[in-house]
PDB file of N, CA and C in Angstrom:
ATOM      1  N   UNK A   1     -13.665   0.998  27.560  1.00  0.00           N
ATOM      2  CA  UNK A   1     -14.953   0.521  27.117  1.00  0.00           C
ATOM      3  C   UNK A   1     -14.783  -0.856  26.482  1.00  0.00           C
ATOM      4  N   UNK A   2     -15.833  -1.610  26.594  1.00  0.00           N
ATOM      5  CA  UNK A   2     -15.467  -3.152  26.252  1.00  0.00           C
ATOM      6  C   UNK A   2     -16.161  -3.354  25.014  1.00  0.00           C
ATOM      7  N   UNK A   3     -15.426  -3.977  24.188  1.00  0.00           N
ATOM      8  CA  UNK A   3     -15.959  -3.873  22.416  1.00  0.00           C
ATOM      9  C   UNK A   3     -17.256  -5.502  22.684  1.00  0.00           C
ATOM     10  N   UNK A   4     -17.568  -5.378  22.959  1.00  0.00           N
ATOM     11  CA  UNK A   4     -18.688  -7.020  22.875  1.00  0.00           C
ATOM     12  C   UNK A   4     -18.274  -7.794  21.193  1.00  0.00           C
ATOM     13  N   UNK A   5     -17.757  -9.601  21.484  1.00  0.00           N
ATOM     14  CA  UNK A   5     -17.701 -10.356  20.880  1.00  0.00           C
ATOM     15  C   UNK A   5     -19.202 -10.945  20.274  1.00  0.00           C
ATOM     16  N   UNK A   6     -19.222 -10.747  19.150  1.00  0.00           N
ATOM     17  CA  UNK A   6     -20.240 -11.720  18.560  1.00  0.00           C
ATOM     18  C   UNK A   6     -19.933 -12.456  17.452  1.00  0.00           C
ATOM     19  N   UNK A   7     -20.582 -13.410  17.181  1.00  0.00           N
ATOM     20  CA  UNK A   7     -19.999 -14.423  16.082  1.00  0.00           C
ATOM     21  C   UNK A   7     -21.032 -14.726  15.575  1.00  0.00           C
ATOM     22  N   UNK A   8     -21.361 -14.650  14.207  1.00  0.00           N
ATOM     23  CA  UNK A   8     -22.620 -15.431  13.684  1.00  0.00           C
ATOM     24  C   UNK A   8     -22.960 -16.751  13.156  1.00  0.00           C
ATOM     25  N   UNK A   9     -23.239 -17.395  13.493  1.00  0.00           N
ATOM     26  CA  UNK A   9     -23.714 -19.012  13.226  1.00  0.00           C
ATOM     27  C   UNK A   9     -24.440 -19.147  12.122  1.00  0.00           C
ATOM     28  N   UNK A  10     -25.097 -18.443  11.735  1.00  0.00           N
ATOM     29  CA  UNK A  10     -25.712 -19.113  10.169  1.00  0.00           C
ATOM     30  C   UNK A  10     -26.474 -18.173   9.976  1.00  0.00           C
ATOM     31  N   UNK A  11     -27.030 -17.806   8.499  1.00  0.00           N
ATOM     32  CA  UNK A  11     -27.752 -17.518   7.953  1.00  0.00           C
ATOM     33  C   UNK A  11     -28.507 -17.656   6.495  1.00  0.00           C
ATOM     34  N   UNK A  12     -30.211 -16.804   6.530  1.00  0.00           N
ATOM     35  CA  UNK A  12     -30.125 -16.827   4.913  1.00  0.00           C
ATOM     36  C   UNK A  12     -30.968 -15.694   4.431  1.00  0.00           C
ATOM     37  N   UNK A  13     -31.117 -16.363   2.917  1.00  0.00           N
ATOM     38  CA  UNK A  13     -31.154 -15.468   2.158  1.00  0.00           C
ATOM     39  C   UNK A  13     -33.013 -15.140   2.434  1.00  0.00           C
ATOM     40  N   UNK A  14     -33.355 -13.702   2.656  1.00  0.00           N
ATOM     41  CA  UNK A  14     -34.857 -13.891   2.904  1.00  0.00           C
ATOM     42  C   UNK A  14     -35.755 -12.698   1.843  1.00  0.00           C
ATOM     43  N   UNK A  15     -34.446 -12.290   0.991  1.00  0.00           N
ATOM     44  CA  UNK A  15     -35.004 -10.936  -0.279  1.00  0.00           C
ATOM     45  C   UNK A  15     -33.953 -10.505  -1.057  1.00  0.00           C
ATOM     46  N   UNK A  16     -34.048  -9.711  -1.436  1.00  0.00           N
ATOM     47  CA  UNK A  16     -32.798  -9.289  -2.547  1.00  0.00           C
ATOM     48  C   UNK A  16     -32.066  -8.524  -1.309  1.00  0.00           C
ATOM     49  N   UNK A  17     -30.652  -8.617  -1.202  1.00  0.00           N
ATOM     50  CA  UNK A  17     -29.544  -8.501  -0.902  1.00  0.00           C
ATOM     51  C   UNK A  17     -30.275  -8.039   0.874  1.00  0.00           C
ATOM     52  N   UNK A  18     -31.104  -9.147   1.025  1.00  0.00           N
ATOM     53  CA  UNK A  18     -31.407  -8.767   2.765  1.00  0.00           C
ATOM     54  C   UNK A  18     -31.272 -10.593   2.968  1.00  0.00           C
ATOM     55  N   UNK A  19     -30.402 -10.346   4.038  1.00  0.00           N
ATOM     56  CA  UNK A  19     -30.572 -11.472   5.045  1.00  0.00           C
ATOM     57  C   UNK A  19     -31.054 -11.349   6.522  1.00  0.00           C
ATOM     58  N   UNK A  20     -31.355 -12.810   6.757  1.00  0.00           N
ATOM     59  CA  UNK A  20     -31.027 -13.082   8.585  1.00  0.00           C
ATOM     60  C   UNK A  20     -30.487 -14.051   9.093  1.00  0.00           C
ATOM     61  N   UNK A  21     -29.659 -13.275   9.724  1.00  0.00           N
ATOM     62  CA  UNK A  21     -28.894 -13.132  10.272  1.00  0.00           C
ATOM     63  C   UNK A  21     -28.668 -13.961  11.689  1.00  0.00           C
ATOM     64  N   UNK A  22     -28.105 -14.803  12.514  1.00  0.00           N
ATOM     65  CA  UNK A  22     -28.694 -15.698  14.114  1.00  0.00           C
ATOM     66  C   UNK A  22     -26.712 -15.528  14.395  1.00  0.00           C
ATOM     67  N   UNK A  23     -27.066 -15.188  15.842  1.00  0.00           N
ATOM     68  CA  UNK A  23     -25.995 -14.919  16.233  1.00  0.00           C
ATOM     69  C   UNK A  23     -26.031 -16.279  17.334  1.00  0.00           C
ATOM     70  N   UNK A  24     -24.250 -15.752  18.100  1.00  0.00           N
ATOM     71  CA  UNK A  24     -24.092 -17.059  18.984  1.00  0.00           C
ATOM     72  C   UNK A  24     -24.896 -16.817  20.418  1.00  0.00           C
ATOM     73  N   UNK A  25     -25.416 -15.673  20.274  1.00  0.00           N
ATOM     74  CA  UNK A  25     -26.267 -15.400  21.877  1.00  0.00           C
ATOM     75  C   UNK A  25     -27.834 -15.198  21.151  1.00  0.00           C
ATOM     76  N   UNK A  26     -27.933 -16.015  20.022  1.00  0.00           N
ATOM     77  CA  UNK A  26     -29.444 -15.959  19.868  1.00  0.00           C
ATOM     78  C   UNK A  26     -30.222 -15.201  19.105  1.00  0.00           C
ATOM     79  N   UNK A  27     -29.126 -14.143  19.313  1.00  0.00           N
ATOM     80  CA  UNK A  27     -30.147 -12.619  18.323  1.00  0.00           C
ATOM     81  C   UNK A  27     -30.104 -13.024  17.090  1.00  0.00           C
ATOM     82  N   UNK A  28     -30.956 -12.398  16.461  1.00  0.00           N
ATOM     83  CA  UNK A  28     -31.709 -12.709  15.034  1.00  0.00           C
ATOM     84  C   UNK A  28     -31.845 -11.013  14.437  1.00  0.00           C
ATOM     85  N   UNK A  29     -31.008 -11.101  13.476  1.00  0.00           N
ATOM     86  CA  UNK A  29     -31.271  -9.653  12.778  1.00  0.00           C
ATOM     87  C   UNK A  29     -31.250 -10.178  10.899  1.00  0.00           C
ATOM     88  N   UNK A  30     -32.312  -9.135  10.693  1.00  0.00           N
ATOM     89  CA  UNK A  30     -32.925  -9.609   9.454  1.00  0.00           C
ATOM     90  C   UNK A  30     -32.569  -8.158   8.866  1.00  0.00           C
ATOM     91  N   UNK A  31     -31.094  -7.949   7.464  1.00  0.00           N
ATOM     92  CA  UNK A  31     -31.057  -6.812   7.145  1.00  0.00           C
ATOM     93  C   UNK A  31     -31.112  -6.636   5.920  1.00  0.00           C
ATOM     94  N   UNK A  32     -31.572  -5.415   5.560  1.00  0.00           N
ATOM     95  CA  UNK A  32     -31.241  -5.384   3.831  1.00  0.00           C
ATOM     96  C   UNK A  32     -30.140  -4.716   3.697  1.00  0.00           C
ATOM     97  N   UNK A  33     -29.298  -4.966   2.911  1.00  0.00           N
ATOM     98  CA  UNK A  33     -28.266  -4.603   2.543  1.00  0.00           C
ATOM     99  C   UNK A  33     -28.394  -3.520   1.647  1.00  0.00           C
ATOM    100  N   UNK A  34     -28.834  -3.341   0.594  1.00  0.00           N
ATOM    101  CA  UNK A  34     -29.229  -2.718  -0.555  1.00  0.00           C
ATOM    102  C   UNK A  34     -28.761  -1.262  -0.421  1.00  0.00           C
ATOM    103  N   UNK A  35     -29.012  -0.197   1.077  1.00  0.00           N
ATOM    104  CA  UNK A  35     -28.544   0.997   1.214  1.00  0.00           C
ATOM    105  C   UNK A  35     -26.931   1.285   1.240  1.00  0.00           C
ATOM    106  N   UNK A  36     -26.413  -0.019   1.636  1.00  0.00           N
ATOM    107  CA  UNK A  36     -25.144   0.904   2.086  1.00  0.00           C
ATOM    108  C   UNK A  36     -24.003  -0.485   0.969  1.00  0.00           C
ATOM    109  N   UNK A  37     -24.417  -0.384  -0.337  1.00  0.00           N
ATOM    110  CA  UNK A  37     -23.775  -1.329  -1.129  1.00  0.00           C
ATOM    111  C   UNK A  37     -23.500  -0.052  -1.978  1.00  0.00           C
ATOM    112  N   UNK A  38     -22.571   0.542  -1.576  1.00  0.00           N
ATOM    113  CA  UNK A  38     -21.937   1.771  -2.428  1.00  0.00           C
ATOM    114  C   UNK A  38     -20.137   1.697  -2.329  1.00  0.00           C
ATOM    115  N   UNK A  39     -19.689   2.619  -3.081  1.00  0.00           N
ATOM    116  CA  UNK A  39     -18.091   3.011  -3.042  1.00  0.00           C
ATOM    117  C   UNK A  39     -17.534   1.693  -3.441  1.00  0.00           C
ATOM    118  N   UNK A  40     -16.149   1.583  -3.439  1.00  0.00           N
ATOM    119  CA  UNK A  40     -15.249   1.036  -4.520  1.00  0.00           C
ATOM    120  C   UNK A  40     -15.550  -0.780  -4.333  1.00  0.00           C
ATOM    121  N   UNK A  41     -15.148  -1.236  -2.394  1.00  0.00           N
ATOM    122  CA  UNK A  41     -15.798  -2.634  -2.220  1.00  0.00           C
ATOM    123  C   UNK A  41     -17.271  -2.982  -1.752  1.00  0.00           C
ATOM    124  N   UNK A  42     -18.361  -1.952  -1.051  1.00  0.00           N
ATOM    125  CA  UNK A  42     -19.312  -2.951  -1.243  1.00  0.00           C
ATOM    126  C   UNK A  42     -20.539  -2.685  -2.160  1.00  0.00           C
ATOM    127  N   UNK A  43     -19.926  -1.443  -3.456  1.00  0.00           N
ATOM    128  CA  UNK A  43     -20.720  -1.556  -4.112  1.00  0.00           C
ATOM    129  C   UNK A  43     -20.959  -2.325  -5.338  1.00  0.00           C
ATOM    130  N   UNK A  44     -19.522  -3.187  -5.564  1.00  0.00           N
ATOM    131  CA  UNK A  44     -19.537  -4.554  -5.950  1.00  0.00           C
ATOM    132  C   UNK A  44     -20.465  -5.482  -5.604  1.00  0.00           C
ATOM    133  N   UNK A  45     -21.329  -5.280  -5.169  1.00  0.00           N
ATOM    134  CA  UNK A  45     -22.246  -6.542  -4.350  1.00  0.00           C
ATOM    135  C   UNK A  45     -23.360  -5.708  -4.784  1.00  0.00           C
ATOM    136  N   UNK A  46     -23.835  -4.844  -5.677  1.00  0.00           N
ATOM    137  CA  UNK A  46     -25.042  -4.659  -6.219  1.00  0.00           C
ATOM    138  C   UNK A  46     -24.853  -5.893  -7.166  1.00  0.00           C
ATOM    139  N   UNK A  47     -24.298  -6.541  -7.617  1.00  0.00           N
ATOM    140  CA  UNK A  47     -24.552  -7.535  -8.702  1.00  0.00           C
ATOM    141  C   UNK A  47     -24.594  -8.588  -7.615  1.00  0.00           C
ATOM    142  N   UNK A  48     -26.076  -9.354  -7.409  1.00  0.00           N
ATOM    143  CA  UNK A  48     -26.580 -10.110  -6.618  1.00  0.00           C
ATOM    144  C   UNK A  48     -26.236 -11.118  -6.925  1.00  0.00           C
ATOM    145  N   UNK A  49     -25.449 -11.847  -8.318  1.00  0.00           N
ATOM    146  CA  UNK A  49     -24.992 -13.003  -8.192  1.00  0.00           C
ATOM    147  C   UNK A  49     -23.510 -12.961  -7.304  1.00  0.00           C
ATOM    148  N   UNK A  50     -22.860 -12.000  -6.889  1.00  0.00           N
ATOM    149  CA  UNK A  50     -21.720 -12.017  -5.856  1.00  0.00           C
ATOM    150  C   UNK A  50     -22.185 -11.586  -4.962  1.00  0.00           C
ATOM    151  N   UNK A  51     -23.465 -10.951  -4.580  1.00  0.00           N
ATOM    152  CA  UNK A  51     -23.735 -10.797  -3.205  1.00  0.00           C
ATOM    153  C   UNK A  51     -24.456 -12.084  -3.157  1.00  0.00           C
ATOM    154  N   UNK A  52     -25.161 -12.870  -3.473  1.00  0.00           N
ATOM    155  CA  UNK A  52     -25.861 -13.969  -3.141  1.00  0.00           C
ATOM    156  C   UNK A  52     -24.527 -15.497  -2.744  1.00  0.00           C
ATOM    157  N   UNK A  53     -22.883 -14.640  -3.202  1.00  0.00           N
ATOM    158  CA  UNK A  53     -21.815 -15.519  -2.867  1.00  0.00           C
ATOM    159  C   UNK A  53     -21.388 -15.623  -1.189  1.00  0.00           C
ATOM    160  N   UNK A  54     -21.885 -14.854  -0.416  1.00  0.00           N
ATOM    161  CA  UNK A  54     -21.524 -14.540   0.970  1.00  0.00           C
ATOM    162  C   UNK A  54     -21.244 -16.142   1.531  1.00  0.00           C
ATOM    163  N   UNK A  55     -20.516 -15.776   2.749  1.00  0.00           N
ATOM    164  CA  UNK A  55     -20.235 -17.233   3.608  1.00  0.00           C
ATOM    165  C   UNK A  55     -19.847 -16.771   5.169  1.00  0.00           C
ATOM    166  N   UNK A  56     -19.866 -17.783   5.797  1.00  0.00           N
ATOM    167  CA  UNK A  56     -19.329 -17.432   7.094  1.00  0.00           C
ATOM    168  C   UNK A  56     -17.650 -17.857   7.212  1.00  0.00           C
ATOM    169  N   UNK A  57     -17.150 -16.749   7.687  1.00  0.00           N
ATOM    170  CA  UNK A  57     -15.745 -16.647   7.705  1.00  0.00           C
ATOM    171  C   UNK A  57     -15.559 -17.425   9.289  1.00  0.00           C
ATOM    172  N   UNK A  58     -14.669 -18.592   8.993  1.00  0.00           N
ATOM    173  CA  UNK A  58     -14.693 -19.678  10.319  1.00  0.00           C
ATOM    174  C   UNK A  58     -13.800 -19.181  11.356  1.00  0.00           C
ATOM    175  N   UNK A  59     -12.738 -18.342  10.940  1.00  0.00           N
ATOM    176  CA  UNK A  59     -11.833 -17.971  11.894  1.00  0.00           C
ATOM    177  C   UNK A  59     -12.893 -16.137  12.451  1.00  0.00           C
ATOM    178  N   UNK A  60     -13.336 -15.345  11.680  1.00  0.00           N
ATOM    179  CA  UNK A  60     -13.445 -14.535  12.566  1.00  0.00           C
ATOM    180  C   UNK A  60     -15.391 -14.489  12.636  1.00  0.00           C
ATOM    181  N   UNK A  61     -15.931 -15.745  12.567  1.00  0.00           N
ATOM    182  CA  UNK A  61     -17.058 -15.523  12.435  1.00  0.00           C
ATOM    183  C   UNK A  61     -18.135 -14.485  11.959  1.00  0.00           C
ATOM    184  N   UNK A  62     -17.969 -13.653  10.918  1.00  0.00           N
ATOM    185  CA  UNK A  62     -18.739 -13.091   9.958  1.00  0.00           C
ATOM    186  C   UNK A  62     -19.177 -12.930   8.892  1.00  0.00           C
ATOM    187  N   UNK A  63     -19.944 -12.279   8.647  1.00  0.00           N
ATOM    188  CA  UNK A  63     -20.470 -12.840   6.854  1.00  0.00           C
ATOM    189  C   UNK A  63     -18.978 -12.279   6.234  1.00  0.00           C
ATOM    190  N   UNK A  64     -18.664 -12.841   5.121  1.00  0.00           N
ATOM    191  CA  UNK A  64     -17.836 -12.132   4.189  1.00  0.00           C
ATOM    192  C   UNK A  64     -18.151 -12.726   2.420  1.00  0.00           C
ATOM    193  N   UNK A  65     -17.388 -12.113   1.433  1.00  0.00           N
ATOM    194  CA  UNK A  65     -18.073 -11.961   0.726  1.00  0.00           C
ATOM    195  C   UNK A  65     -17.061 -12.183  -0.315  1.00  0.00           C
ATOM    196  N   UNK A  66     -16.600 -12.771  -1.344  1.00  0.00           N
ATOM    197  CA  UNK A  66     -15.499 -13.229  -2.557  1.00  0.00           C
ATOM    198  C   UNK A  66     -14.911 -12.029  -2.810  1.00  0.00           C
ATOM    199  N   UNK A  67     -15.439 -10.553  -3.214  1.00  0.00           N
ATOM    200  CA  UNK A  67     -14.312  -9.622  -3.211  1.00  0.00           C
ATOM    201  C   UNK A  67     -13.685  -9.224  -1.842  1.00  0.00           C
ATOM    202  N   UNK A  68     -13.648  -9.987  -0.739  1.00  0.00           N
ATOM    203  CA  UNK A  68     -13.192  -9.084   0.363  1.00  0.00           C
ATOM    204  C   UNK A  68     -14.028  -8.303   1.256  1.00  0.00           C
ATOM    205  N   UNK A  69     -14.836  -8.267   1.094  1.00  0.00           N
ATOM    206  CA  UNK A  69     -16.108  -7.001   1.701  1.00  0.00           C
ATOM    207  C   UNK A  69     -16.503  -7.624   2.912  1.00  0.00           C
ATOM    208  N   UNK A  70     -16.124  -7.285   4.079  1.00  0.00           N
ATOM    209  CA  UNK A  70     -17.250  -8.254   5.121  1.00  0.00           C
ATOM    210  C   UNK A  70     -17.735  -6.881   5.952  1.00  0.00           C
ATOM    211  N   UNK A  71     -18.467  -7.582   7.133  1.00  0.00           N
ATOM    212  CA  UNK A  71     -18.478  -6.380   8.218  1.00  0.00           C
ATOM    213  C   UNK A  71     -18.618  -6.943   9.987  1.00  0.00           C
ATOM    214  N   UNK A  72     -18.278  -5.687  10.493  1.00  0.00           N
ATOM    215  CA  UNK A  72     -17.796  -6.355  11.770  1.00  0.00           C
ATOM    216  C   UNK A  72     -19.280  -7.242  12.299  1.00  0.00           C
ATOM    217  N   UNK A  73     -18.871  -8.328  13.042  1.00  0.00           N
ATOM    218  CA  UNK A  73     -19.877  -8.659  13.382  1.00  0.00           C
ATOM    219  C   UNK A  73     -20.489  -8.606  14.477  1.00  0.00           C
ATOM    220  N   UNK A  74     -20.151  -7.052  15.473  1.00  0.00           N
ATOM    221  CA  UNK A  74     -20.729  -6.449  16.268  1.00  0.00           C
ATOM    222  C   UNK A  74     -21.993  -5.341  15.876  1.00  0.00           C
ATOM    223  N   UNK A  75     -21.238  -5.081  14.486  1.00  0.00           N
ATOM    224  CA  UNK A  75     -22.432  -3.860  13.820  1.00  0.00           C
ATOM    225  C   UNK A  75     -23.862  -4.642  13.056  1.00  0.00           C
ATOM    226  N   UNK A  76     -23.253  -6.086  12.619  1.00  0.00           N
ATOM    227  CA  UNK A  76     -24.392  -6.626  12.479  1.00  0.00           C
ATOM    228  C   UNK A  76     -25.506  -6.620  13.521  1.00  0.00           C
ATOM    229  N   UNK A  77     -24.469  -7.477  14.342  1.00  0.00           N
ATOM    230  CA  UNK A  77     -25.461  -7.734  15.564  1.00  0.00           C
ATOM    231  C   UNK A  77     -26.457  -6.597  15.847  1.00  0.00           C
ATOM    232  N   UNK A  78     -25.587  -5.324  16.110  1.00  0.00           N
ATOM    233  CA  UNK A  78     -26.292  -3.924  16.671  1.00  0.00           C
ATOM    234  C   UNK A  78     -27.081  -2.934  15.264  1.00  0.00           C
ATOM    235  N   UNK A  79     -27.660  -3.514  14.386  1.00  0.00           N
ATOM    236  CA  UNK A  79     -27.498  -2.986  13.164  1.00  0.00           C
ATOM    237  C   UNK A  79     -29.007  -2.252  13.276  1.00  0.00           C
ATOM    238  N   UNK A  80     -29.510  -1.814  14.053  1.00  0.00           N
ATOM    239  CA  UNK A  80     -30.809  -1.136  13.874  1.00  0.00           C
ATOM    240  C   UNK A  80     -29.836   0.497  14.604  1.00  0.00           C
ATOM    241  N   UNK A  81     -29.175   0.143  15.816  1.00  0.00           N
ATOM    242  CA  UNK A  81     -28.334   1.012  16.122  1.00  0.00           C
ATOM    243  C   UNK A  81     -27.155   2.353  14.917  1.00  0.00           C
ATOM    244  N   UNK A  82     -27.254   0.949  13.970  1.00  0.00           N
ATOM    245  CA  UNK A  82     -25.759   1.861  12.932  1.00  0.00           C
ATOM    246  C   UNK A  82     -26.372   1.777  11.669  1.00  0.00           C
ATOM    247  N   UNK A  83     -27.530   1.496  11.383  1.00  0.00           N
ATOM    248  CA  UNK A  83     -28.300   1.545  10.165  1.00  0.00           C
ATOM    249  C   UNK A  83     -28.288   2.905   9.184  1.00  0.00           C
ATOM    250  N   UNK A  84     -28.729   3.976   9.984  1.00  0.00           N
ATOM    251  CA  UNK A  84     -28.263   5.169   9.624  1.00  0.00           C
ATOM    252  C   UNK A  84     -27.251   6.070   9.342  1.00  0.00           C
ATOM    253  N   UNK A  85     -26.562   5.580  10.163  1.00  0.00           N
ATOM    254  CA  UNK A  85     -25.021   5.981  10.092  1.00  0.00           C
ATOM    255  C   UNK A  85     -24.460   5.349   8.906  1.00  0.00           C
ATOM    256  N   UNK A  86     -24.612   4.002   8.783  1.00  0.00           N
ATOM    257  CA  UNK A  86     -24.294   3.248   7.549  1.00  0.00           C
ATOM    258  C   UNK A  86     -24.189   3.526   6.454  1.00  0.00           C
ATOM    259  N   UNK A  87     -25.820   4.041   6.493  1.00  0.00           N
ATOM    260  CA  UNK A  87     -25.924   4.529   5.120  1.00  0.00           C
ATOM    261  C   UNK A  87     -25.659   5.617   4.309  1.00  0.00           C
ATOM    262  N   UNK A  88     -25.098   6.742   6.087  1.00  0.00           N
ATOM    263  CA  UNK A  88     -24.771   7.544   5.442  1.00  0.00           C
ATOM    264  C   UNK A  88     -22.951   7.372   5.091  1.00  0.00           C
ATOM    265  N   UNK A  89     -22.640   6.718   5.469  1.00  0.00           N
ATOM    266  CA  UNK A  89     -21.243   6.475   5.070  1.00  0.00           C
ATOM    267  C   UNK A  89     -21.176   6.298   3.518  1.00  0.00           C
ATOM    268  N   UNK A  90     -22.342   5.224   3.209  1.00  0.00           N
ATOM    269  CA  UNK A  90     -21.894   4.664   2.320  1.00  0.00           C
ATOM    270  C   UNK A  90     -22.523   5.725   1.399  1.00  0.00           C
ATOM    271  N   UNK A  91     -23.078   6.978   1.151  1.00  0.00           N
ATOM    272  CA  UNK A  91     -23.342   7.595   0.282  1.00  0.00           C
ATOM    273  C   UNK A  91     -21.902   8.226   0.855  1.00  0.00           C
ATOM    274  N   UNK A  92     -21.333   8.338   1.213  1.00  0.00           N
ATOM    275  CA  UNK A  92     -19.697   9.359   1.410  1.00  0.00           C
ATOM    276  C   UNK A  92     -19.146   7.933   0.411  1.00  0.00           C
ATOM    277  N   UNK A  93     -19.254   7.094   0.401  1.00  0.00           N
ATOM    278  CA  UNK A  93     -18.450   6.053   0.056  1.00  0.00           C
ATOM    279  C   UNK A  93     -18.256   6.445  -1.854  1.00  0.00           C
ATOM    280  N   UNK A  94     -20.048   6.550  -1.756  1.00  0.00           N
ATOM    281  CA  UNK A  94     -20.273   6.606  -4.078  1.00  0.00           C
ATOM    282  C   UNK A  94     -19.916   8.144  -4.079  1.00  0.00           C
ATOM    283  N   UNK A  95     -20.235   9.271  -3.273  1.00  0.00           N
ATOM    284  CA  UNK A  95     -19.082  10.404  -3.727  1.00  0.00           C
ATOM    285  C   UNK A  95     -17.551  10.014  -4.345  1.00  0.00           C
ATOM    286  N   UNK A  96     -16.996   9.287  -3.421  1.00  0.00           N
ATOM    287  CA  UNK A  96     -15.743   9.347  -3.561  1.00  0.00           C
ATOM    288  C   UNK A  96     -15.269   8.393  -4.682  1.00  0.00           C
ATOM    289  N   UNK A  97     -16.128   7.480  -5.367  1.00  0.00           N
ATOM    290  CA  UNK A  97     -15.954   6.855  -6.679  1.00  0.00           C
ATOM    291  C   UNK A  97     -16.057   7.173  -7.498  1.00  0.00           C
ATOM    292  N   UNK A  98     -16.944   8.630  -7.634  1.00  0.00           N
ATOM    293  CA  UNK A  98     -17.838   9.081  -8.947  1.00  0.00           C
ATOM    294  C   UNK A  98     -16.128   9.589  -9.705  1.00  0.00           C
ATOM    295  N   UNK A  99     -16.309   9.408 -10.587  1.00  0.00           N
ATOM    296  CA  UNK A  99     -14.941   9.931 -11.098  1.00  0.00           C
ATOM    297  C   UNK A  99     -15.790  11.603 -11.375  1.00  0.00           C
ATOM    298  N   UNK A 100     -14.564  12.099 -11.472  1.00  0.00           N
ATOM    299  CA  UNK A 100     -14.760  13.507 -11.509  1.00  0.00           C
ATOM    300  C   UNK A 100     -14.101  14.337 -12.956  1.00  0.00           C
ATOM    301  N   UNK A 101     -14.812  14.721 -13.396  1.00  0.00           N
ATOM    302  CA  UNK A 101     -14.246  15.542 -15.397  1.00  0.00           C
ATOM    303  C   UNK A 101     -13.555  16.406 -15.202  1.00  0.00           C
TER     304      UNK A 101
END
């Protein structure tokens, strides 16, 4: 199966921790982030002055983010596709932080 290359060319900021997103074949995805900013790295990025730090990473073309946090930039692209799934990860993600008594 063939993994499809995408690279994103620019974006901005269009709400609290939602961007859009313009890829190199044109597509335009506009996401909020806000659901799946859980567990140890991307729930660091509820504090919107480091999520509002994002950049485009020149060698592998995707957003990434000062602690390390990026994401592939095929799932961006396809992100109405993995939206759900996402989010449910990322509630598996704040289980596994909650410290436990």
């Amino acid at each position: 199966m063939e993994h499809p290359i995408y690279r994103v060319i620019s974006f901005e900021k269009v709400g609290a921790y939602t961007l859009r997103i313009v890829f190199d074949d044109n597509t335009i995805q506009t996401i909020d982030f806000h659901p799946v900013l859980k567990g140890a790295l991307y729930g660091a990025l509820e504090d919107e002055i480091l999520f509002d730090q994002v950049s485009i990473d020149p060698e592998v073309h995707t957003l990434v983010w000062p602690n390390g946090a990026d994401f592939d930039p095929a799932t961006l692209h396809d992100w109405p596709q993995y939206a759900e799934s996402m989010k449910k990860l990322a509630e598996k993600w704040d289980r596994e932080t909650i410290p436990t008594k």
